[in-house]
Protein backbone atom coordinates (compact mmCIF):
# COMPACT_ATOMS: atom_id res chain seq x y z
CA UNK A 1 16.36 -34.81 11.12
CA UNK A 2 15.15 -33.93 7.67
CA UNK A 3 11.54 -35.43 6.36
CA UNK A 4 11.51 -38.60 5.23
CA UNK A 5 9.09 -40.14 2.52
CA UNK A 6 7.61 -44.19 2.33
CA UNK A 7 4.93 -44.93 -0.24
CA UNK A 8 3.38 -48.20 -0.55
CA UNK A 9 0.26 -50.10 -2.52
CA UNK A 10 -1.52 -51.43 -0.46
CA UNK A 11 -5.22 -53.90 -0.88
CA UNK A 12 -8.52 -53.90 0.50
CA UNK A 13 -11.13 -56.49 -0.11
CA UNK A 14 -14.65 -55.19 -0.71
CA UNK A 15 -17.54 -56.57 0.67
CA UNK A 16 -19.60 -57.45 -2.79
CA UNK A 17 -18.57 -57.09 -6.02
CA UNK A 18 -18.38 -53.31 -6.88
CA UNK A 19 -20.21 -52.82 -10.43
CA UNK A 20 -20.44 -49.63 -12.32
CA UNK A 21 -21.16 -48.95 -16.27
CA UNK A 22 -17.47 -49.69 -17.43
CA UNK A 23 -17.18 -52.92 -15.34
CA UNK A 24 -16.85 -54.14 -12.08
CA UNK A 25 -14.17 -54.61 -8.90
CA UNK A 26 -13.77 -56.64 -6.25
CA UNK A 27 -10.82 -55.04 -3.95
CA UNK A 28 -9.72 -51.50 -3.72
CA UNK A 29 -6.08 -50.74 -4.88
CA UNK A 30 -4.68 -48.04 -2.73
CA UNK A 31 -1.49 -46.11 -2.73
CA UNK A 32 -0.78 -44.62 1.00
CA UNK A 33 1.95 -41.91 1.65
CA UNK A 34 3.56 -41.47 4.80
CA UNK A 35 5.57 -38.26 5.34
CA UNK A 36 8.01 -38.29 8.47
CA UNK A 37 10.11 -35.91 10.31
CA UNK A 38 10.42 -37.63 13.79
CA UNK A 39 8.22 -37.37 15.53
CA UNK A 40 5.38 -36.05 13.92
CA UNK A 41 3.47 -38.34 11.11
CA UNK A 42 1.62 -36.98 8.15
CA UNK A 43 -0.60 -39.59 5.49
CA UNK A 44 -2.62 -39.76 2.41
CA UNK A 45 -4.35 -42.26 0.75
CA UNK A 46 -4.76 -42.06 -3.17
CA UNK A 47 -6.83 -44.25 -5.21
CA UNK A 48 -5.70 -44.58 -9.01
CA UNK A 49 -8.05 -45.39 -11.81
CA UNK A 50 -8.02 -46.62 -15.19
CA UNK A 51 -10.37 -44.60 -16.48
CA UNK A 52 -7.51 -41.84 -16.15
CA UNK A 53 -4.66 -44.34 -17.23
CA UNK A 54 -3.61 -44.70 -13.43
CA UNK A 55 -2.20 -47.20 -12.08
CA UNK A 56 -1.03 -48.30 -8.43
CA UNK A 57 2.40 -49.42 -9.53
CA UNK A 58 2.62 -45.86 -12.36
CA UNK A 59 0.89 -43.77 -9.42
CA UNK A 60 4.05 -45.03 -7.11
CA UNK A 61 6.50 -44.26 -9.90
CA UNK A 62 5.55 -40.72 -10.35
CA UNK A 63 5.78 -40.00 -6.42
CA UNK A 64 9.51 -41.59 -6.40
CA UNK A 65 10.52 -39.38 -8.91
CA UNK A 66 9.38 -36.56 -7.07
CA UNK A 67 11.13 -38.01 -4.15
CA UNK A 68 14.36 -35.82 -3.64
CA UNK A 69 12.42 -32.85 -3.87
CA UNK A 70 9.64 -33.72 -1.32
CA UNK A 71 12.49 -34.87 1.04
CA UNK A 72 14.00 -31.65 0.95
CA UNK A 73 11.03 -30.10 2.14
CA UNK A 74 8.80 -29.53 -1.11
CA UNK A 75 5.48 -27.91 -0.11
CA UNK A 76 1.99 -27.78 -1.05
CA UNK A 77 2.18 -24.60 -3.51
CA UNK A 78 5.35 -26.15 -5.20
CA UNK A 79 3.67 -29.89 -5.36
CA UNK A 80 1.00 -28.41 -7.89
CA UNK A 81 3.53 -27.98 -10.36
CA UNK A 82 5.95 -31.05 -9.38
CA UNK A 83 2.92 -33.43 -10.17
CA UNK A 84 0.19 -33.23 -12.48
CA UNK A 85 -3.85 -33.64 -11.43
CA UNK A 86 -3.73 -36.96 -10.60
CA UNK A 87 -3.60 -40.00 -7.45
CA UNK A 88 -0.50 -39.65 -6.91
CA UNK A 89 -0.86 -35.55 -6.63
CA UNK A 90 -3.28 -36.19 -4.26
CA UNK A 91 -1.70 -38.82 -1.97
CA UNK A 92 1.38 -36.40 -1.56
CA UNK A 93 -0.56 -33.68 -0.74
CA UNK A 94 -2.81 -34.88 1.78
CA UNK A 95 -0.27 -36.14 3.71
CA UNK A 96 1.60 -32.33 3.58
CA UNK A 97 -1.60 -31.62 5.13
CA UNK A 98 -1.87 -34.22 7.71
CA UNK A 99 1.94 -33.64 8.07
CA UNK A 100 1.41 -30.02 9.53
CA UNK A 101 -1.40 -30.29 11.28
CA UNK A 102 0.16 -32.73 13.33
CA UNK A 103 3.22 -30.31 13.54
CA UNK A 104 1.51 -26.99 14.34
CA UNK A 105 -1.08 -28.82 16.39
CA UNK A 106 -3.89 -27.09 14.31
CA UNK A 107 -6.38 -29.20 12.80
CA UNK A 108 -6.41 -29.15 9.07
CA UNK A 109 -9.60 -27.71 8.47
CA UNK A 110 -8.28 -24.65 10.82
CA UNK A 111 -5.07 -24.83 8.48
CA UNK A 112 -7.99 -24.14 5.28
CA UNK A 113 -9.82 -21.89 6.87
CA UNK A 114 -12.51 -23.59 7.19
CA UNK A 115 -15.82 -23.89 9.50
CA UNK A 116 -15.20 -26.96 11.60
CA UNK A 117 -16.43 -30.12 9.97
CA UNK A 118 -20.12 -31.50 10.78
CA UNK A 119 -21.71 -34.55 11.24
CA UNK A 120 -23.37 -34.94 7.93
CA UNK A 121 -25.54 -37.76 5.72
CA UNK A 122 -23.54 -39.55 3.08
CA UNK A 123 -25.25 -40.88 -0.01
CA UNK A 124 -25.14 -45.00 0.10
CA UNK A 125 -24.32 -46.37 -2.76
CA UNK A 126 -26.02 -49.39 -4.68
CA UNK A 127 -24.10 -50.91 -7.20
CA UNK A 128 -25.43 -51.97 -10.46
CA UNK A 129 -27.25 -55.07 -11.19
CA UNK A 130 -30.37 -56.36 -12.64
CA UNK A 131 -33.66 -54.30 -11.34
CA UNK A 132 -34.34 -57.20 -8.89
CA UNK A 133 -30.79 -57.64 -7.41
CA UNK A 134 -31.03 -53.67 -7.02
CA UNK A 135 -34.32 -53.66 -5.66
CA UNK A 136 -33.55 -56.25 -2.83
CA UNK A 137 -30.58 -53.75 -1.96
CA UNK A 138 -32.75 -51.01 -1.78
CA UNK A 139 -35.12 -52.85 0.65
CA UNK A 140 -31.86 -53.44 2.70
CA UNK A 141 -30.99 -50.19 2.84
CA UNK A 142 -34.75 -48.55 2.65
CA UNK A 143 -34.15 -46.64 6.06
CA UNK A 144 -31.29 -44.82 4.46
CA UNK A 145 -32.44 -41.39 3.98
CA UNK A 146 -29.95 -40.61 0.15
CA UNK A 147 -29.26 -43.83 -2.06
CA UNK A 148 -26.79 -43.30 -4.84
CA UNK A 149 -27.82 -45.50 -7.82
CA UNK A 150 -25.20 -46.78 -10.14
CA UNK A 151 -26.95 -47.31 -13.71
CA UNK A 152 -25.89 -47.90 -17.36
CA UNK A 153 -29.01 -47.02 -19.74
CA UNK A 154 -30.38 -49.86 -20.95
CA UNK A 155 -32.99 -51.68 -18.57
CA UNK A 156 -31.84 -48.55 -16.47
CA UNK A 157 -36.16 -47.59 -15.96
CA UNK A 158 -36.66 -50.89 -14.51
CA UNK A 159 -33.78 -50.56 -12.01
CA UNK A 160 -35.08 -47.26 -10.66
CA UNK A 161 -38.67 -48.39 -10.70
CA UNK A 162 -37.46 -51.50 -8.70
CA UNK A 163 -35.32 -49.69 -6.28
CA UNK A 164 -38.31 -46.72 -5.77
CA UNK A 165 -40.74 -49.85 -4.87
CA UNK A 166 -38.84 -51.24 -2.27
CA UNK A 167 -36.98 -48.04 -0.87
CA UNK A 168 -40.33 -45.84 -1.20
CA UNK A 169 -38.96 -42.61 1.39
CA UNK A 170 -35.34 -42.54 0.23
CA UNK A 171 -34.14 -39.78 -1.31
CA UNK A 172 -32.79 -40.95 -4.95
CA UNK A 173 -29.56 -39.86 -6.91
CA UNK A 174 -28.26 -41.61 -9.83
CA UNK A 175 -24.88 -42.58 -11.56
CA UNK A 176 -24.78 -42.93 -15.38
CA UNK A 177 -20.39 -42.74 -15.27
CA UNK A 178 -20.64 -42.30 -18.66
CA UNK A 179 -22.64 -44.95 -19.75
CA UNK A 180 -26.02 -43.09 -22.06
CA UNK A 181 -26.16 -42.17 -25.29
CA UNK A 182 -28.17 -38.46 -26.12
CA UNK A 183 -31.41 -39.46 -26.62
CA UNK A 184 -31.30 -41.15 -23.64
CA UNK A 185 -31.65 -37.91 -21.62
CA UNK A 186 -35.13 -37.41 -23.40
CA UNK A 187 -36.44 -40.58 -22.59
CA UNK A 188 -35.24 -41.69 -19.32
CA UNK A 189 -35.23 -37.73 -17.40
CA UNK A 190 -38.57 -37.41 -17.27
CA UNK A 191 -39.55 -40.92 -16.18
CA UNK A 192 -36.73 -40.39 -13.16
CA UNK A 193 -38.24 -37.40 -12.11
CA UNK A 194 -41.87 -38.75 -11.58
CA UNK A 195 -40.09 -41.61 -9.39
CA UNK A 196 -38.10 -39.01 -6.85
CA UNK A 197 -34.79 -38.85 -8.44
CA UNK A 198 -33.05 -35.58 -7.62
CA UNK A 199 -30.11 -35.32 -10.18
CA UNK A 200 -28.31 -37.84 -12.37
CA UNK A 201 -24.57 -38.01 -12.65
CA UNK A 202 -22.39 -38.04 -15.68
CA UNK A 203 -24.61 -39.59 -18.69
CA UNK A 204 -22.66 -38.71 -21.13
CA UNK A 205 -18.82 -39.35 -21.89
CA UNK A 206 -16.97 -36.52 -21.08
CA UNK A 207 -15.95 -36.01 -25.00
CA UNK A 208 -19.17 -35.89 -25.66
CA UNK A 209 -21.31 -33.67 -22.75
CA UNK A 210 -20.87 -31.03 -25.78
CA UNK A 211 -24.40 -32.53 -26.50
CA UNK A 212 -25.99 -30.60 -23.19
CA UNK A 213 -25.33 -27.66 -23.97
CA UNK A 214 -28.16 -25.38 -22.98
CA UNK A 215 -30.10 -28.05 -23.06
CA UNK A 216 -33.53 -27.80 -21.40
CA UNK A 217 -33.48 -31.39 -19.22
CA UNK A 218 -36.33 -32.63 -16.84
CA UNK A 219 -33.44 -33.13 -13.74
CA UNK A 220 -30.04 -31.78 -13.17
CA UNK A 221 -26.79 -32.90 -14.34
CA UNK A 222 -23.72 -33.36 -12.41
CA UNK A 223 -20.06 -33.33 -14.03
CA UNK A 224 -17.84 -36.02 -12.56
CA UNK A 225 -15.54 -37.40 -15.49
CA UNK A 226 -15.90 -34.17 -17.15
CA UNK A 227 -14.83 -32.15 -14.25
CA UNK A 228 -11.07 -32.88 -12.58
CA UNK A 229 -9.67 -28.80 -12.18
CA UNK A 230 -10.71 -25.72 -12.03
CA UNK A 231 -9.72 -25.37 -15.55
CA UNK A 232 -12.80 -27.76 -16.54
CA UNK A 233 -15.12 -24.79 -15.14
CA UNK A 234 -15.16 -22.47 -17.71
CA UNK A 235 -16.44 -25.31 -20.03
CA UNK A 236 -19.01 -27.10 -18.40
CA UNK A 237 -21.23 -23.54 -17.79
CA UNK A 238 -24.13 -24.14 -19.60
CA UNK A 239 -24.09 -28.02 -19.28
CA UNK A 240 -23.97 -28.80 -15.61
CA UNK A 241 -25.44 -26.75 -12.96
CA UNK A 242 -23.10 -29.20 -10.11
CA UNK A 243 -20.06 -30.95 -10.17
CA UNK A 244 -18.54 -33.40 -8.34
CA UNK A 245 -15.15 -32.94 -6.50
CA UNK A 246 -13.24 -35.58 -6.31
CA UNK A 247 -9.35 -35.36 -4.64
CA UNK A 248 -8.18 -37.92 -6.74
CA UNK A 249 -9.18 -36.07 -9.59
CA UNK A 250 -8.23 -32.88 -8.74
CA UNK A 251 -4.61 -33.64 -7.17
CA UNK A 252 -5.64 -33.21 -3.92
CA UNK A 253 -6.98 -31.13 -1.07
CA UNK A 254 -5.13 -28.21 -1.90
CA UNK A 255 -7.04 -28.10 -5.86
CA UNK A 256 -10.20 -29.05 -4.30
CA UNK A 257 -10.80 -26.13 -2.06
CA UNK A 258 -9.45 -24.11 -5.23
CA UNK A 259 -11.50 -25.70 -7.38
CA UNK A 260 -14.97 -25.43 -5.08
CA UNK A 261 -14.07 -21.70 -4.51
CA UNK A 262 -14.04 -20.55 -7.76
CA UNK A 263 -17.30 -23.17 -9.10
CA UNK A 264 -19.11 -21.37 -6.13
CA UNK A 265 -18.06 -18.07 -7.22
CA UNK A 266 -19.32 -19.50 -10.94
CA UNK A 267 -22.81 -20.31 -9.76
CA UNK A 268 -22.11 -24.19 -9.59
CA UNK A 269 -23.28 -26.38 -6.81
CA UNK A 270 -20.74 -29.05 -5.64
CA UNK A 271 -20.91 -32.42 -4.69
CA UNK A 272 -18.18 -33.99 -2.79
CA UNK A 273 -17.30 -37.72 -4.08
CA UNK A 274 -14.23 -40.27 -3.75
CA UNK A 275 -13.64 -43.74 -5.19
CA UNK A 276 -13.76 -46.48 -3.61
CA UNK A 277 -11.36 -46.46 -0.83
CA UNK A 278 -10.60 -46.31 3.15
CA UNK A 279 -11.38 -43.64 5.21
CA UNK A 280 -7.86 -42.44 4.80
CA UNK A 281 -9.13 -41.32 1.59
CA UNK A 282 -12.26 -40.21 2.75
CA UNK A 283 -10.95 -38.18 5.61
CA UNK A 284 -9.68 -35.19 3.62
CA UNK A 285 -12.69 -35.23 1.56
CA UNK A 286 -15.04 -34.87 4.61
CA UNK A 287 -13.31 -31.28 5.26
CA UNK A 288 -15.60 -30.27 1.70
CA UNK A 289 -19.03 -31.30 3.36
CA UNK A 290 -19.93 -27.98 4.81
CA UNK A 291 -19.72 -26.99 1.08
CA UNK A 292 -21.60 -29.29 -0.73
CA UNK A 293 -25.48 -30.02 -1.60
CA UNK A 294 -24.53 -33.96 -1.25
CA UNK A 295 -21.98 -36.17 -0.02
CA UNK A 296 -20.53 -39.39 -1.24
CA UNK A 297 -18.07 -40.45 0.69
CA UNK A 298 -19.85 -44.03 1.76
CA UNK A 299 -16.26 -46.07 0.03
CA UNK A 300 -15.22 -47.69 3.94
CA UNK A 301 -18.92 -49.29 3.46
CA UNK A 302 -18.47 -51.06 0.43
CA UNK A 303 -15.05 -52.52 1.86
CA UNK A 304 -14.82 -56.00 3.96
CA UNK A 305 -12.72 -54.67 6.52
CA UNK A 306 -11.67 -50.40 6.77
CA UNK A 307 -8.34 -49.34 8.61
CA UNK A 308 -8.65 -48.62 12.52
CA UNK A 309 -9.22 -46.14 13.52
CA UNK A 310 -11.41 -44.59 10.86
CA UNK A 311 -14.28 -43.32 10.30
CA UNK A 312 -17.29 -43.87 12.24
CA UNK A 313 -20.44 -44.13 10.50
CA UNK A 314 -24.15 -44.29 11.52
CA UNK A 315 -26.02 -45.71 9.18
CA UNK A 316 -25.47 -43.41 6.45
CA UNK A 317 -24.11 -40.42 9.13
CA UNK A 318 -20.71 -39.76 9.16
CA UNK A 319 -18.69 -38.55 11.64
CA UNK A 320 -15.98 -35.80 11.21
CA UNK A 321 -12.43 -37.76 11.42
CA UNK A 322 -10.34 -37.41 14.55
CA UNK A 323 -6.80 -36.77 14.34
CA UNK A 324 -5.38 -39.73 14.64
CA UNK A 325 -6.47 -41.07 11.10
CA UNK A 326 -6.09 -37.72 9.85
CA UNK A 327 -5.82 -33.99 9.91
């Protein structure tokens, strides 16, 4: 029996409102592949985003018109030219991964070449909100040991001052997606530093990181809009000392172990991020821990209800995924 191909959009309800510097969400819109030969099952979970022009119902269009040729066996090397970067990329391609692990019986990070994954500590993230809505989270979640703070830049001082206060042993990251303006690097660095924070993602629009570089800053910067292949690489030396990999960005698993190869080779560190999703999505995404100076793959936690079986998390310690959700 030849392989057979079913794509559906599916919805998840989040737990709170999700709120980030270009607006806020209150379900997660997924697009889940399932690729068939009977009997063996593989899946992958894609989240599209506006910010890239993606939609669920657009991501679904582009993997029907790719469906004759992944029903007649298309593989991973020939998917990265049938698709561009992209959800729906991604979605197909995770589940030719799942798809032959579960058909060689070799787990997926085997099928990579990869150390087996670890338990490991995933950042937690707090969505924005007024410094005293974000400060009561952080007391809530004070025990964590990495919070993830999604900012905006202005009032953005008060919101780490209020989180630091009530979350005083945390280790602190920070989210800008976009959302500062130049001299806000001057100004608000420095202050983040004295409080704890680590490194601050993605101040400035992508268009316009041409502002950083070699730039002397008081913290590191971490390319997330501004990074999607390893084609970005070459232009964010000398801006960002980290990026973030992101499967939806890249196109999927088979990109992002590209793309971390050759931004290790470059001198970059890596972060490993997702959007907001199940842990279908995150489950691929785990296999880049081992590689990465911090993990963000805390999406199941922001959701109402996650798909079983999933993840397990501990607090903010996840758990490598077992093979029946994926790989």
């Amino acid at each position: 029996m030849g392989r057979r191909l079913d794509v559906r959009l599916e919805t998840w309800p989040l737990r709170d409102a999700f709120r980030i510097s270009r607006g806020a969400k209150t379900e997660a819109r997924t697009v889940v592949v399932e690729l068939s030969d009977s009997p063996h099952r593989g899946r992958g979970e894609a989240v599209p985003y506006p910010r890239y022009d993606e939609t669920p119902e657009g991501t679904r269009d582009e993997i029907e018109g790719v469906r004759e040729m992944v029903e007649a066996g298309l593989d991973r090397e020939g998917l990265q030219s049938a698709l561009p970067p992209g959800a729906a990329r991604n979605a197909l391609d995770c589940a030719l991964w799942d798809l032959e692990a579960k058909q060689t019986g070799r787990a997926a990070w085997a099928l990579a070449g990869l150390e087996a994954p670890q338990s490991c500590v995933t950042a937690v993230t707090l969505s924005l909100d007024t410094p005293a809505r974000m400060g009561a989270a952080a007391a809530r979640h004070a025990a964590l040991p990495l919070l993830k703070l999604k900012v905006t830049g202005e009032g953005d001082l008060a919101r780490i001052r209020a989180v630091r206060e009530n979350a005083p042993h945390a280790r602190l990251i920070v989210d800008a997606n976009e959302g500062w303006t130049p001299p806000m690097l001057d100004e608000l660095l420095p202050a983040f530093a004295v409080l704890g924070v680590e490194m601050v993602e993605q101040p400035l629009p992508a268009a316009e990181d041409v502002a950083l570089a070699d730039r002397r800053l008081a913290l590191p910067l971490c390319a997330d809009e501004s990074c999607h292949t390893r084609a970005d690489l070459p232009r964010l030396e000398g801006r960002y000392p980290m990026i973030n990999i992101k499967l939806d960005k890249a196109g999927g698993l088979t990109e992002a172990l590209a793309l971390a190869a050759d931004a290790k080779a470059m001198g970059f560190r890596i972060m490993v991020g997702s959007m907001v999703g199940t842990s279908l999505a995150m489950a691929p995404a785990a296999l880049l821990a081992g590689l990465a100076a911090y993990v963000d793959l805390d999406g199941p936690l922001l959701l109402a209800r996650d798909r079983s079986p999933g993840l397990d998390y501990d607090g903010a310690i996840m758990t490598p995924p077992e093979p029946a959700l994926w790989g």
